[in-house]
C-alpha atoms as a PDB file:
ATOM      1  CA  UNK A   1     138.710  41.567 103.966  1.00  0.00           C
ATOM      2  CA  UNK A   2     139.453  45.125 103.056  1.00  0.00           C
ATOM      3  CA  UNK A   3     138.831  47.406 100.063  1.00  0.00           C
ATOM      4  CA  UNK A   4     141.474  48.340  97.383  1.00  0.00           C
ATOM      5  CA  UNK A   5     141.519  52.998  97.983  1.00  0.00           C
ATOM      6  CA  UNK A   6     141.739  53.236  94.173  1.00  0.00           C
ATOM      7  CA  UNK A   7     138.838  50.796  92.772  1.00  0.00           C
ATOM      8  CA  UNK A   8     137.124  49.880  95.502  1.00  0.00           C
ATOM      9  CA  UNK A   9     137.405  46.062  95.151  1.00  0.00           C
ATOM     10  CA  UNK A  10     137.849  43.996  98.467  1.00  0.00           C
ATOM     11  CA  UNK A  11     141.381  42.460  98.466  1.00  0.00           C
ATOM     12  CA  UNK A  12     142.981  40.386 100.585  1.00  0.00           C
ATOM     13  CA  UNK A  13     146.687  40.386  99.188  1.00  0.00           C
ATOM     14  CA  UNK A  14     148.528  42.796  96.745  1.00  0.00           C
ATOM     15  CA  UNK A  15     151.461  42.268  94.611  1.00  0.00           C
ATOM     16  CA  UNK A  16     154.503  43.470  95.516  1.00  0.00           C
ATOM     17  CA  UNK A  17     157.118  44.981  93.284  1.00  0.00           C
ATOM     18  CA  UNK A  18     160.914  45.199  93.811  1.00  0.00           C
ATOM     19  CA  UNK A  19     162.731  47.718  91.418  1.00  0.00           C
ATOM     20  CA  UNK A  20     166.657  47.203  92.059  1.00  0.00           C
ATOM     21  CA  UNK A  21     170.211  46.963  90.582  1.00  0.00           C
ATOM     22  CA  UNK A  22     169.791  48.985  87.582  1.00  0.00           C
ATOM     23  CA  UNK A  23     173.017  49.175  84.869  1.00  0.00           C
ATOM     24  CA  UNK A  24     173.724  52.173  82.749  1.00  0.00           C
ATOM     25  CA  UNK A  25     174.865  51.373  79.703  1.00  0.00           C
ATOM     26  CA  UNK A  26     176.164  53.838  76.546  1.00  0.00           C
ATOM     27  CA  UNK A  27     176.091  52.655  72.928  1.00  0.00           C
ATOM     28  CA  UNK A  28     176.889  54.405  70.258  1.00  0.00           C
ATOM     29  CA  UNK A  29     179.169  53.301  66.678  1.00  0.00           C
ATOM     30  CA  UNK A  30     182.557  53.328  67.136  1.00  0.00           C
ATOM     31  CA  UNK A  31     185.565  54.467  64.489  1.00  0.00           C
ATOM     32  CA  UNK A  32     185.053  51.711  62.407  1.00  0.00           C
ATOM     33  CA  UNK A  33     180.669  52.282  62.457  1.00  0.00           C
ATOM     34  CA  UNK A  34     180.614  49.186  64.301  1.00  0.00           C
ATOM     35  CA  UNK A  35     177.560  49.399  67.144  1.00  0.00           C
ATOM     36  CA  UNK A  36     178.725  49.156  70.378  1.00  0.00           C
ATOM     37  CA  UNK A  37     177.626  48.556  74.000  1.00  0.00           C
ATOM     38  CA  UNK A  38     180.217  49.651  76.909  1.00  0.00           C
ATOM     39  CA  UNK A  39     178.697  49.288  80.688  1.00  0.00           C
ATOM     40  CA  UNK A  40     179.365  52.470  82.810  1.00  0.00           C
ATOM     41  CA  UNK A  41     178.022  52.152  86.109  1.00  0.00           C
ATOM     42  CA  UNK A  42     175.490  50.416  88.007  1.00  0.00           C
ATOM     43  CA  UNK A  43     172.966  51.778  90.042  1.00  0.00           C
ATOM     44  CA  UNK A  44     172.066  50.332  93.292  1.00  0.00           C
ATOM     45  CA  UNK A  45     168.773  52.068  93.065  1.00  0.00           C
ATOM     46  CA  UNK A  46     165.955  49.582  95.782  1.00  0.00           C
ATOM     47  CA  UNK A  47     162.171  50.441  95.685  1.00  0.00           C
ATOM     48  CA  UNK A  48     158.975  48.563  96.450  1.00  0.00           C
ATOM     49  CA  UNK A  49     155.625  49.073  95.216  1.00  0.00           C
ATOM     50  CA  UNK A  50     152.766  47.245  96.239  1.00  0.00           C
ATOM     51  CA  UNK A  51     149.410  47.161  94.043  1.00  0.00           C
ATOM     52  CA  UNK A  52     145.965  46.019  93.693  1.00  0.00           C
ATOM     53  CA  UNK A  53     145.930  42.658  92.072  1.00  0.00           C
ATOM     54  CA  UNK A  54     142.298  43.879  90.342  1.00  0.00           C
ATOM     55  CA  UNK A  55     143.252  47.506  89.107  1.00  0.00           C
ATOM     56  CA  UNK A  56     147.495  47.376  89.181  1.00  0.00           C
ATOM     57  CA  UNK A  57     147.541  50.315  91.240  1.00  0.00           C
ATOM     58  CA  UNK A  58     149.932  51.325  93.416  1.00  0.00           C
ATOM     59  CA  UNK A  59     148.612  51.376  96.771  1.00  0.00           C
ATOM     60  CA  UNK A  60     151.439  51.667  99.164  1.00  0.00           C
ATOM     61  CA  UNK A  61     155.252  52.225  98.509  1.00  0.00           C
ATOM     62  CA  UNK A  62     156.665  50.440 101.511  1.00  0.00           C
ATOM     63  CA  UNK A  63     156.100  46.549 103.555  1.00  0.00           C
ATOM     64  CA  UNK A  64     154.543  49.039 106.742  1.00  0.00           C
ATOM     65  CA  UNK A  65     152.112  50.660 105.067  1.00  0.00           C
ATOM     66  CA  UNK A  66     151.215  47.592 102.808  1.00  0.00           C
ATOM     67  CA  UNK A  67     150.118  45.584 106.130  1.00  0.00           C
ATOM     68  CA  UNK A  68     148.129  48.420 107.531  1.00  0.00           C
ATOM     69  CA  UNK A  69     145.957  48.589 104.353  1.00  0.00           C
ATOM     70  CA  UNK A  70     145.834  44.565 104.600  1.00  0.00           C
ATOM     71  CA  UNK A  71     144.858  44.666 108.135  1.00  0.00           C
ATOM     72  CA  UNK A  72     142.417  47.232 108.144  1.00  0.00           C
ATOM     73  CA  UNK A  73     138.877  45.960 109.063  1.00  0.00           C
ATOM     74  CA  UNK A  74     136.566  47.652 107.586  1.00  0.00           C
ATOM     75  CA  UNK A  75     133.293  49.073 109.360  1.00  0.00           C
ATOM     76  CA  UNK A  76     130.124  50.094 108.166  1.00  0.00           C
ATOM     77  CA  UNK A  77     127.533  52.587 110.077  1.00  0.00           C
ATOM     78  CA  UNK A  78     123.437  51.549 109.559  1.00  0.00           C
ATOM     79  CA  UNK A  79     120.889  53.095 111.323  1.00  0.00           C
ATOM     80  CA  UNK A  80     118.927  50.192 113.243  1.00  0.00           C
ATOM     81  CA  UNK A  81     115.575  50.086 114.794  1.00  0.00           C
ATOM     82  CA  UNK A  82     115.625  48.627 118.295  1.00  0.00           C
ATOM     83  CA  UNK A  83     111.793  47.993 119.207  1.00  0.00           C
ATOM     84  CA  UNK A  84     110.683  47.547 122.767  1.00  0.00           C
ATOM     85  CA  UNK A  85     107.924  45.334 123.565  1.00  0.00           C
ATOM     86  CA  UNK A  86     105.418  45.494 126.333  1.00  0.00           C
ATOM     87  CA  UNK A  87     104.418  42.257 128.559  1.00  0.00           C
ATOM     88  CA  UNK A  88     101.163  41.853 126.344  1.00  0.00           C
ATOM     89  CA  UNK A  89     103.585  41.899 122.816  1.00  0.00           C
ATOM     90  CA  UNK A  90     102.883  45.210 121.804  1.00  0.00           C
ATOM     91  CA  UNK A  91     105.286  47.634 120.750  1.00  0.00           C
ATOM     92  CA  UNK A  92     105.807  50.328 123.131  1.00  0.00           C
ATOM     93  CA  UNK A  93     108.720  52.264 121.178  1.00  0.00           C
ATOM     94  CA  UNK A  94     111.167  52.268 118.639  1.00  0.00           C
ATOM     95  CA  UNK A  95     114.334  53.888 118.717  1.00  0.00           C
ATOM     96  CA  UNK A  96     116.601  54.486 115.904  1.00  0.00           C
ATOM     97  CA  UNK A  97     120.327  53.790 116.910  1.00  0.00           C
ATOM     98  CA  UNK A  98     123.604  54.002 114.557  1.00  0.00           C
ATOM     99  CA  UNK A  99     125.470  50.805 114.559  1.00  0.00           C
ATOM    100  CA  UNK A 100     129.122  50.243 113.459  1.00  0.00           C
ATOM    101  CA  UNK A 101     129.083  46.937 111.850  1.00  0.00           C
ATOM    102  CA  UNK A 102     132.686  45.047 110.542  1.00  0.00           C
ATOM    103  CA  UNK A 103     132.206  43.539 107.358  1.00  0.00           C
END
């Protein structure tokens, strides 16, 4: 599982966002102060966002970079003691070692 970059929380899907096919629209009152609505244009505008489902924020803007932060694996680094032990069970040494551990 992997860590939301904004609030930390481990994640294992996000929420995906498609922004598309906007209209423009004017209104205004016409001659007779009636209210009207008269479509202009639409706007073929596409976007993705993908968030955190804990915090709602965005975390990636496109499908690529979504799956890398999905996929990441995250490691850890502790310092472990490795101990060697003679024949008669005493400990002859201990050496500290840094250890990348996935979690």
């Amino acid at each position: 599982m992997t860590k939301c970059p904004r609030c930390k929380a481990e994640i294992n899907y996000l929420i995906k966002y498609e922004i598309y096919d906007a209209d423009e629209t004017i209104v205004f009152f016409d001659k007779d102060k009636k209210w009207k609505e008269e479509w202009v244009d639409g706007v073929n505008f596409f976007s993705e966002e993908y968030r955190c489902p804990h915090c709602n924020k965005l975390v990636a803007r496109d499908e690529d970079r979504a799956k890398e932060l999905l996929n990441k694996t995250i490691t850890k680094k502790e310092d472990v003691l490795v101990a060697s032990i003679d024949a008669s069970g005493t400990i002859s040494s201990v050496t500290p070692i840094r250890k990348e551990i996935s979690l």
